[in-house]
C-alpha atoms as a PDB file:
ATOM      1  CA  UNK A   1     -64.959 -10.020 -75.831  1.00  0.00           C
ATOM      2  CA  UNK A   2     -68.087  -8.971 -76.744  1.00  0.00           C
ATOM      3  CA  UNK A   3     -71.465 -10.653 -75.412  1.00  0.00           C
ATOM      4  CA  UNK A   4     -74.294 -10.680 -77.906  1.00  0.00           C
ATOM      5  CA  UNK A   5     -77.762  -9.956 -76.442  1.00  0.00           C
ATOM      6  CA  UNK A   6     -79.982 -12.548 -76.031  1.00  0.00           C
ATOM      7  CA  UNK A   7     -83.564 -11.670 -76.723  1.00  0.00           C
ATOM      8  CA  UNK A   8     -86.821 -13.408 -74.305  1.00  0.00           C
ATOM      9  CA  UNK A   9     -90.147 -14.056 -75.236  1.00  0.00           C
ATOM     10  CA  UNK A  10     -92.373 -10.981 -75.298  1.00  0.00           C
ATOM     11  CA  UNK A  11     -94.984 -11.023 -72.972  1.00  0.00           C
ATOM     12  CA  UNK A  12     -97.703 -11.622 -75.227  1.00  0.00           C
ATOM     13  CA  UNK A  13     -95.790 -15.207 -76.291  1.00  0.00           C
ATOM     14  CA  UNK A  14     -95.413 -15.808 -72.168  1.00  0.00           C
ATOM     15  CA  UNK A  15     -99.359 -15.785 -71.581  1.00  0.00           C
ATOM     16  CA  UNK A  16     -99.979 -17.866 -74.892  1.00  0.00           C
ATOM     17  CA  UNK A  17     -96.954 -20.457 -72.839  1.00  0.00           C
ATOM     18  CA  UNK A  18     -99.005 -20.367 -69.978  1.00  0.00           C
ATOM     19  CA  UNK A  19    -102.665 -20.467 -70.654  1.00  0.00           C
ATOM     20  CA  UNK A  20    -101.868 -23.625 -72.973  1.00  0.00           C
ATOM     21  CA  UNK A  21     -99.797 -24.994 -70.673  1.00  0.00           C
ATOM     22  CA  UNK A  22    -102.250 -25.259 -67.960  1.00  0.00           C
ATOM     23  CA  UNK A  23    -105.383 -25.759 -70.249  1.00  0.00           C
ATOM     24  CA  UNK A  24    -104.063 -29.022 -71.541  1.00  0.00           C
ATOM     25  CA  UNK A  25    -102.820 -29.941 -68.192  1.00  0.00           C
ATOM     26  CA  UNK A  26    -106.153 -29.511 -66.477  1.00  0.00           C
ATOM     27  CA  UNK A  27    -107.539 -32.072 -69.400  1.00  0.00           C
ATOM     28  CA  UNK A  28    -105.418 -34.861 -68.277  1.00  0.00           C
ATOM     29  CA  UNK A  29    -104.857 -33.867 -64.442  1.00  0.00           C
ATOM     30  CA  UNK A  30    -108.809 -33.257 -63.258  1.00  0.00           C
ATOM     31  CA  UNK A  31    -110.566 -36.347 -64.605  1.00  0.00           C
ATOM     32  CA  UNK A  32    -107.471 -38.266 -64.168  1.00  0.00           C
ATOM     33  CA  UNK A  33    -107.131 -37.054 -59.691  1.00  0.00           C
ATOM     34  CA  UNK A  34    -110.972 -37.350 -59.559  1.00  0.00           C
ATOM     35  CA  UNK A  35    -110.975 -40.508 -60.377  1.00  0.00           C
ATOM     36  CA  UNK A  36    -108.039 -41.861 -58.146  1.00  0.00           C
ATOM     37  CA  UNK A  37    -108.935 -40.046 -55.453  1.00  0.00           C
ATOM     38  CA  UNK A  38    -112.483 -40.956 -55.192  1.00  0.00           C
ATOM     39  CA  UNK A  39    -113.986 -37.563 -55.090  1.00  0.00           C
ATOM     40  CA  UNK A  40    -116.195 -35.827 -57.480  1.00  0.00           C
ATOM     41  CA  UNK A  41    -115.280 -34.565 -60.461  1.00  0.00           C
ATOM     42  CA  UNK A  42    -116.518 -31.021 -59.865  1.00  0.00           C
ATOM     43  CA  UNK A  43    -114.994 -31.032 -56.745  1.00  0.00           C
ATOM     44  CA  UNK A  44    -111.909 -31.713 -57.701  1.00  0.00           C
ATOM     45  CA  UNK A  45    -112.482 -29.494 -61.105  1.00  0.00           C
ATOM     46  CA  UNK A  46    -113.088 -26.180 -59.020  1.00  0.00           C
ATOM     47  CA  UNK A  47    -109.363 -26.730 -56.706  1.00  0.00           C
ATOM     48  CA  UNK A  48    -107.556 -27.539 -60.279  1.00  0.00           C
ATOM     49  CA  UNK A  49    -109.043 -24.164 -61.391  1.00  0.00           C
ATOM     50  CA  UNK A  50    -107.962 -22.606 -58.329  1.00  0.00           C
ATOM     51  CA  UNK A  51    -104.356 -24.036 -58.479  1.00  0.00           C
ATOM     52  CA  UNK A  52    -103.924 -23.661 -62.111  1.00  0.00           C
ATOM     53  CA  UNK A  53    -104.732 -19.911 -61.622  1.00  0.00           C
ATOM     54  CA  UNK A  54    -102.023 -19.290 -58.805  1.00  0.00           C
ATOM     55  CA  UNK A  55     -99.494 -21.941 -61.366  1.00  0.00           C
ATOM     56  CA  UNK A  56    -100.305 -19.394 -63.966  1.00  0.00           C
ATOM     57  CA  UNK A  57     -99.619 -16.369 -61.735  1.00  0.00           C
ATOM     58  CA  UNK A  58     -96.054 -17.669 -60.478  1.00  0.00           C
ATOM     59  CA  UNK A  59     -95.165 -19.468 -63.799  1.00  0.00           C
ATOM     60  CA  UNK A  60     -94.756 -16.035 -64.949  1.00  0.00           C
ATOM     61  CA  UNK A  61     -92.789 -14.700 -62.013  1.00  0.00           C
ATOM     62  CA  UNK A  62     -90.674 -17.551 -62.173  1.00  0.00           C
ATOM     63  CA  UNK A  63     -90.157 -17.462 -65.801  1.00  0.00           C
ATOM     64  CA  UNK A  64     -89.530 -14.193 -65.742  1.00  0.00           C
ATOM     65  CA  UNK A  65     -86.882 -14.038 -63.289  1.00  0.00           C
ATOM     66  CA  UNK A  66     -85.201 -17.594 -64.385  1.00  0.00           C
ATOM     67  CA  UNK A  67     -84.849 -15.927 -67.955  1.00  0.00           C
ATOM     68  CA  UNK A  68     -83.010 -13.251 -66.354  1.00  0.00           C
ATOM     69  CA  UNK A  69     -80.832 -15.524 -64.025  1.00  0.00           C
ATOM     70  CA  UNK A  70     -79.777 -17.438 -67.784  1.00  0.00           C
ATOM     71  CA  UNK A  71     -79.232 -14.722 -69.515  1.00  0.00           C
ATOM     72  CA  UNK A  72     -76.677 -13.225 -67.206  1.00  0.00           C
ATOM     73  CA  UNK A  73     -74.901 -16.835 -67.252  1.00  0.00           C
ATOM     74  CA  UNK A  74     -74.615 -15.970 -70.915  1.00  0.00           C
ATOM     75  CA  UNK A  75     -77.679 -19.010 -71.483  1.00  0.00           C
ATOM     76  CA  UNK A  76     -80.202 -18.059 -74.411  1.00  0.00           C
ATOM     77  CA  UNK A  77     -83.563 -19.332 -72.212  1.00  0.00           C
ATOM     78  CA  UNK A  78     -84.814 -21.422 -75.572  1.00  0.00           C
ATOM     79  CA  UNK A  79     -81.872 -23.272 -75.842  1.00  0.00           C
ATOM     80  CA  UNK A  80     -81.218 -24.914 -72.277  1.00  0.00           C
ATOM     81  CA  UNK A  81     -79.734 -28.505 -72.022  1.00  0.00           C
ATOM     82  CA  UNK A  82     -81.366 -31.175 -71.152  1.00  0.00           C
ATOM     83  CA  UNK A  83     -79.927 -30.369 -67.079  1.00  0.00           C
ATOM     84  CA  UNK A  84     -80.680 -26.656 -67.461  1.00  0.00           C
ATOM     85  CA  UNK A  85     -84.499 -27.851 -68.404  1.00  0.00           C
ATOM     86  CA  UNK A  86     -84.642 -30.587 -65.559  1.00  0.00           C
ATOM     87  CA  UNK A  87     -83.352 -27.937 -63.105  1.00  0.00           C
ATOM     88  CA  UNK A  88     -85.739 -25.097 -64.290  1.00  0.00           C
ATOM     89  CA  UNK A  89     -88.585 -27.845 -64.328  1.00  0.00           C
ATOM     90  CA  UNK A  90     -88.008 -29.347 -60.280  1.00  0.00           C
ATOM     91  CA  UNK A  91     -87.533 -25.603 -59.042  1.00  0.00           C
ATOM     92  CA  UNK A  92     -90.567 -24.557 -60.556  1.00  0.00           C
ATOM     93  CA  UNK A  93     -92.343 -27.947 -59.440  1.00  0.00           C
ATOM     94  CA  UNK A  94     -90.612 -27.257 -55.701  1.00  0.00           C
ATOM     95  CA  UNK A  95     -91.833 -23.722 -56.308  1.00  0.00           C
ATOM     96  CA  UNK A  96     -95.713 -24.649 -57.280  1.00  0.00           C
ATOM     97  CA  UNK A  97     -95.702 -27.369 -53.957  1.00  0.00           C
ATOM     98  CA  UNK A  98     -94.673 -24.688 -51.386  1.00  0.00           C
ATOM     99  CA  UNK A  99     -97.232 -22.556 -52.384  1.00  0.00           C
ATOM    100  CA  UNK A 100    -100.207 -25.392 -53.077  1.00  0.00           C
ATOM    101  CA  UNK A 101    -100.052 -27.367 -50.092  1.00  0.00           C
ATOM    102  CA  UNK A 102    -101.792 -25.468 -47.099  1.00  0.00           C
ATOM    103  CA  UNK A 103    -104.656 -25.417 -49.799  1.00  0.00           C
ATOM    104  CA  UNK A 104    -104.690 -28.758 -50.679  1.00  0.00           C
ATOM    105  CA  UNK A 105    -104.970 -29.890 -47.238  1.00  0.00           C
ATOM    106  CA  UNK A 106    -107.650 -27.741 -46.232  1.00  0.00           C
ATOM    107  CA  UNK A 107    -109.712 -28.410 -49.224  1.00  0.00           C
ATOM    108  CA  UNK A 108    -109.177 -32.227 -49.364  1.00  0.00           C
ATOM    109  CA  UNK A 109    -108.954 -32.395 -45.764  1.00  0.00           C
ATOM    110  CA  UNK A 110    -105.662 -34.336 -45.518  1.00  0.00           C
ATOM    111  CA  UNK A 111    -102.591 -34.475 -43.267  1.00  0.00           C
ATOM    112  CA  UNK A 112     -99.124 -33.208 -44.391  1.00  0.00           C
ATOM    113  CA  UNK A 113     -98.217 -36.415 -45.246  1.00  0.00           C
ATOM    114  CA  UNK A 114    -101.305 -37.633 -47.598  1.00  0.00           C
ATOM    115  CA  UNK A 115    -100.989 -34.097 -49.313  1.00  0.00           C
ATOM    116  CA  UNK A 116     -97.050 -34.735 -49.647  1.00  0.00           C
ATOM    117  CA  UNK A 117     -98.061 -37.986 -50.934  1.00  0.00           C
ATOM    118  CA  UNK A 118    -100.152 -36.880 -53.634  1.00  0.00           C
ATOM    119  CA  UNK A 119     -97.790 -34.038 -54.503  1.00  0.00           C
ATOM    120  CA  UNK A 120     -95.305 -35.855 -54.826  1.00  0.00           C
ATOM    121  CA  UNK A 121     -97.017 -38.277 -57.832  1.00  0.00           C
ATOM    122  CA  UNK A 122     -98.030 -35.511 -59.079  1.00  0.00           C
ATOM    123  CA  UNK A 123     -95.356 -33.619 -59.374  1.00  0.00           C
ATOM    124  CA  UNK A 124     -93.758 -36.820 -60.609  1.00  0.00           C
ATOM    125  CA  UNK A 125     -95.969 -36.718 -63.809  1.00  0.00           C
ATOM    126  CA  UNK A 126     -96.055 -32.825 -64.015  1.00  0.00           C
ATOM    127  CA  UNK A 127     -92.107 -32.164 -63.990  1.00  0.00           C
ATOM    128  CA  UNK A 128     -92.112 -34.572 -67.418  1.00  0.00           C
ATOM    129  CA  UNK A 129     -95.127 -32.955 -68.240  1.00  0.00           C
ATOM    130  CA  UNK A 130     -92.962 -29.096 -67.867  1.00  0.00           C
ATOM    131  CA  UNK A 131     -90.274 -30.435 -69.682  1.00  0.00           C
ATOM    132  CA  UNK A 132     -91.875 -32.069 -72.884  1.00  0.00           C
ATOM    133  CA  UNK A 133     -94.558 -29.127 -72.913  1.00  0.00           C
ATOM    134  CA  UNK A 134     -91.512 -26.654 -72.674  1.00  0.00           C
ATOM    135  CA  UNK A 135     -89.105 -28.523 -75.209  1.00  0.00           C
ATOM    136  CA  UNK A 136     -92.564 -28.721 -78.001  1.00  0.00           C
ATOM    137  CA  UNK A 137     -93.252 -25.189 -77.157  1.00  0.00           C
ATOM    138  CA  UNK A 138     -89.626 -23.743 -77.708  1.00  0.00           C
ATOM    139  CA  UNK A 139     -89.740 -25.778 -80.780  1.00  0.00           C
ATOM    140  CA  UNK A 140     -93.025 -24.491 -82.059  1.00  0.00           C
ATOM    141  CA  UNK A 141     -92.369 -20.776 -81.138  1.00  0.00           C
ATOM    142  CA  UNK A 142     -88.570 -20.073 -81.455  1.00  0.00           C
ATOM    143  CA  UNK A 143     -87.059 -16.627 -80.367  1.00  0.00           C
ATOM    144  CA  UNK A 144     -85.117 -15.317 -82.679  1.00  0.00           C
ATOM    145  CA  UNK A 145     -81.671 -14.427 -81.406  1.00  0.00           C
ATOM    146  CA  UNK A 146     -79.688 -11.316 -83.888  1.00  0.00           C
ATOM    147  CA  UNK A 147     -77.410 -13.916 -84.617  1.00  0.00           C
ATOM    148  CA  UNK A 148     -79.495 -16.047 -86.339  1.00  0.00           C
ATOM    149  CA  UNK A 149     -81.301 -13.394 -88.262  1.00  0.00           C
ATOM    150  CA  UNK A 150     -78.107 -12.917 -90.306  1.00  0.00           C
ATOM    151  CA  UNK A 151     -78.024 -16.460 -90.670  1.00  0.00           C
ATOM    152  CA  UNK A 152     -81.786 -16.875 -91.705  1.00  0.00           C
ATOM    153  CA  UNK A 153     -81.316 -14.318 -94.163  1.00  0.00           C
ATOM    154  CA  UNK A 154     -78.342 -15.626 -95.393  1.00  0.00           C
ATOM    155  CA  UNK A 155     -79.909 -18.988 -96.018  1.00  0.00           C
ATOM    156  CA  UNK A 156     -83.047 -17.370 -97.598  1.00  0.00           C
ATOM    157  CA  UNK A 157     -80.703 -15.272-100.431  1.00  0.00           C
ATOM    158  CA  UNK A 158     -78.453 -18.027-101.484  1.00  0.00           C
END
C-alpha cells in the first residue's frame, strides 16, 4: 500500500501562525490580567511580552516536531479531529506552563501555588483560545495536500 505524502506549512506560513496568534492574544490577555490582578498595566504588559516571545519560540519547536509525530501516524496536521486538536492544544498549554512558571513567580512575586492558580485560569481560557485560533487559521490558510490538487483541478475544468 502506498502512503501519499502529506505536505506542512512552510515556514514562512508558521511565523505568520505565530506572530498572529500571540498578537491577538496579548490584546485580550494583558488588559484583561492587569486588571484582575491589580497590578499595572505596563507591568503586566512588559512579562506578557516576555512570555509571548518564549510562546513564540517553543510554539515553533513544538509545532514543528508535533507535525512530524502526525505525519508518521499517517495524520495530515490541518486536518486533526476534534481529540487530536484538544491533545495538541493541553500538551502545548502543559508545555508553555513548565517553562513560564519560575518567571512568573519571580516577577509577580508569588508562591507555587498562586502562580499554579493563575496558570491554571489561564490556561483554562488559552487552550480554547489554541483550539478556535488553530481551527480559523487551518480554515483560512489550507495546505494543499497532492491529492487534492487533482481534485481542485478537476473541479475547476468541469
Amino acid at each position: 500500500m502506498e502512503q501519499k505524502k502529506i505536505v506542512v506549512r512552510s515556514g514562512w506560513d508558521r511565523a505568520r501562525y505565530v506572530v498572529s496568534f500571540e498578537i491577538l492574544l496579548l490584546m485580550c490577555l494583558a488588559p484583561t490580567a492587569a486588571l484582575l490582578l491589580e497590578r499595572e498595566a505596563l507591568d503586566i504588559g512588559v512579562l506578557a511580552v516576555i512570555l509571548s516571545i518564549k510562546a513564540m519560540i517553543i510554539n515553533v519547536i513544538y509545532n514543528y516536531f508535533y507535525d512530524r509525530f502526525d505525519i508518521r501516524r499517517g495524520v495530515v496536521p490541518t486536518g486533526r479531529t476534534t481529540r487530536q486538536r484538544l491533545i495538541h492544544a493541553l500538551g502545548f498549554e502543559g508545555t508553555l506552563t513548565l517553562t513560564s512558571l519560575p518567571l512568573v513567580m519571580w516577577w509577580l512575586d508569588m508562591s507555587v501555588l498562586e502562580a499554579l492558580m493563575m496558570d491554571a485560569a489561564m490556561m483554562a481560557f488559552i487552550v480554547i483560545y489554541t483550539y478556535a485560533f488553530t481551527l480559523v487559521y487551518d480554515k483560512l490558510f489550507p495546505v494543499i495536500q497532492p491529492h487534492q490538487e487533482e481534485i481542485i483541478e478537476g473541479a475547476q475544468m468541469g
